[in-house]
Protein backbone atom coordinates (compact mmCIF):
# COMPACT_ATOMS: atom_id res chain seq x y z
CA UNK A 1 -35.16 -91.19 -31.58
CA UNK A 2 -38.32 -91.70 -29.76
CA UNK A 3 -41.32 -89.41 -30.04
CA UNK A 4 -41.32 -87.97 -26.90
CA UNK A 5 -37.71 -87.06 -27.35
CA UNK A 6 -38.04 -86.04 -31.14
CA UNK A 7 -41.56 -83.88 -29.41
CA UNK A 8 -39.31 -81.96 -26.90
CA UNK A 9 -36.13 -81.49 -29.48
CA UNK A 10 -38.97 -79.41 -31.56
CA UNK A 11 -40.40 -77.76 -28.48
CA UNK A 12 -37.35 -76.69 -27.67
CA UNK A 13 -35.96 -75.35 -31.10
CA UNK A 14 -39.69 -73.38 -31.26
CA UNK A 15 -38.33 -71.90 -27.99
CA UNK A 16 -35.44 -70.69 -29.04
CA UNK A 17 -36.61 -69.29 -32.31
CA UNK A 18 -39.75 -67.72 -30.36
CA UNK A 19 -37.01 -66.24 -28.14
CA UNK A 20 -34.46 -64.98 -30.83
CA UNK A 21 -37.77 -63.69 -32.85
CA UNK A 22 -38.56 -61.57 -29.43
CA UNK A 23 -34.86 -60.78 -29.46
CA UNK A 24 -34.83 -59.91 -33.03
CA UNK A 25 -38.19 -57.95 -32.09
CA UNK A 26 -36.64 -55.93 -29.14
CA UNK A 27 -33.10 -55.06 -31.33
CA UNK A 28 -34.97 -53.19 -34.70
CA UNK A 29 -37.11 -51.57 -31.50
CA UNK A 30 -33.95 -50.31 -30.12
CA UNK A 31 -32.29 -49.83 -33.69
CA UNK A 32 -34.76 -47.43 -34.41
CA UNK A 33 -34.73 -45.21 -30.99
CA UNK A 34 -30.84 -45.61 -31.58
CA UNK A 35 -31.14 -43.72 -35.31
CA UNK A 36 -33.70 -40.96 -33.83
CA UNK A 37 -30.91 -40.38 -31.14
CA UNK A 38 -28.59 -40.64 -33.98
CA UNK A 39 -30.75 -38.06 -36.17
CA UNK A 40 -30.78 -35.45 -33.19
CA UNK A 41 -27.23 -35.68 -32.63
CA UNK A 42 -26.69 -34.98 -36.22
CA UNK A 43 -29.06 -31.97 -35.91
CA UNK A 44 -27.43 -30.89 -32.80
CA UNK A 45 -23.43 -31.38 -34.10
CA UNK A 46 -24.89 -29.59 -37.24
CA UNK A 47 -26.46 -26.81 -35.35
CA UNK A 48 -23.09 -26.58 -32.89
CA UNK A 49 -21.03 -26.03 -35.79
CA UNK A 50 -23.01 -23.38 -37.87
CA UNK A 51 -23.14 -21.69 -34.18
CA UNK A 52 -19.28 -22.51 -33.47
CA UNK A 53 -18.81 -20.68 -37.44
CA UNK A 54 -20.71 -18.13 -36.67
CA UNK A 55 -19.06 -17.18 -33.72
CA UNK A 56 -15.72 -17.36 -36.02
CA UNK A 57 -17.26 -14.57 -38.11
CA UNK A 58 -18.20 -12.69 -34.80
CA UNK A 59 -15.29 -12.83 -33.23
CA UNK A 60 -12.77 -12.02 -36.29
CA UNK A 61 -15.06 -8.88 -36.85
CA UNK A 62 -14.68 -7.75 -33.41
CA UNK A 63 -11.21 -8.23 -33.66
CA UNK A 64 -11.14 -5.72 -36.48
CA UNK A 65 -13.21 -3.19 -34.61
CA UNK A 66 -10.52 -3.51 -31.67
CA UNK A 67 -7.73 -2.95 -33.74
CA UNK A 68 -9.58 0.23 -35.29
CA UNK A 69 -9.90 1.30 -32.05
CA UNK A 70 -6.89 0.95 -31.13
CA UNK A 71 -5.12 2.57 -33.79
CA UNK A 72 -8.32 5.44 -33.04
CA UNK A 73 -6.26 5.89 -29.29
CA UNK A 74 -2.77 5.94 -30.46
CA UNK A 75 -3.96 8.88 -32.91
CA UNK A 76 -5.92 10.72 -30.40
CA UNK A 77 -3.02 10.12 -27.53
CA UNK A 78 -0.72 11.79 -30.69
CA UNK A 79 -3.33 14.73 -30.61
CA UNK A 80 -3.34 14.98 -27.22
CA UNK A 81 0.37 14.90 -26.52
CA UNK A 82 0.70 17.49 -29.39
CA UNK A 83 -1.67 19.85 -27.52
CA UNK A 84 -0.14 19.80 -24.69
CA UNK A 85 3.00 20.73 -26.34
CA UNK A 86 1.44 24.07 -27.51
CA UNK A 87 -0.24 24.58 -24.73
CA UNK A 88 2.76 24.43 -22.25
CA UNK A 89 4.15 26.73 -25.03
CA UNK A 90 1.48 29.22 -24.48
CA UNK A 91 1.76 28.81 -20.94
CA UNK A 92 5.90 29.32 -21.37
CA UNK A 93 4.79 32.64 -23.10
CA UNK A 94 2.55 33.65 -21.30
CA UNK A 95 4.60 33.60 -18.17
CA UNK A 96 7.28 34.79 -20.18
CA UNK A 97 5.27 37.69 -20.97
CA UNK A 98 3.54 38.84 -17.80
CA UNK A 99 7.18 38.13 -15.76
CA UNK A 100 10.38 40.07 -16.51
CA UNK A 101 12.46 36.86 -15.45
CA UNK A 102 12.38 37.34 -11.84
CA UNK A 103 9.09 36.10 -11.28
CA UNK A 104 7.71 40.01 -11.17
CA UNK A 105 5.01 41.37 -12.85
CA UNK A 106 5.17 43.89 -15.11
CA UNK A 107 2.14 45.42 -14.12
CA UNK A 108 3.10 49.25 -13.42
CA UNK A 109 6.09 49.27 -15.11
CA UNK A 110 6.26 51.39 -17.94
């Protein structure tokens, strides 16, 4: 091998290594954005499921509060409907008591 041919072998192997040193360079450069985005999606995945939990909690809660509630109606609609009984009973008397079963009053009648 001749020297000019053994001079441009070498220049071009210190090419290539300057080249895969800058590619080397620019890879840990984006290796280390890559593990800060990696970082904040850990943070953000970590923060989605404490929120995601959370809302678990929340939700099973308020489930419990709607089935109080719910069993708070049926009793009250029981109340209710119970009322009403005796009060069309009053009303049955009370019609019962101021008619004498023709639909007259006994108002004057003695």
């Amino acid at each position: 091998m001749d020297d000019e041919k053994l001079e441009r072998t070498m220049e071009f192997i210190l090419n290539n290594q300057a080249q895969f040193s800058a590619d080397i360079q620019k890879l840990q450069e984006a290796h280390k954005e890559a593990e800060k985005r990696l970082g904040t999606l850990e943070r953000v995945s970590l923060n989605l499921y404490n929120s995601t939990v959370e809302q678990g909690k929340n939700i099973a809660q308020i489930s419990a509060e709607i089935k109080e509630l719910r069993e708070s109606q049926k009793e009250t609609d029981n109340r209710l409907r119970e009322t009403d009984e005796r009060l069309n009973a009053v009303i049955f008397m009370a019609e019962k008591f101021f008619s004498d079963g023709n639909g007259k009053s006994n108002k004057g009648k003695k």
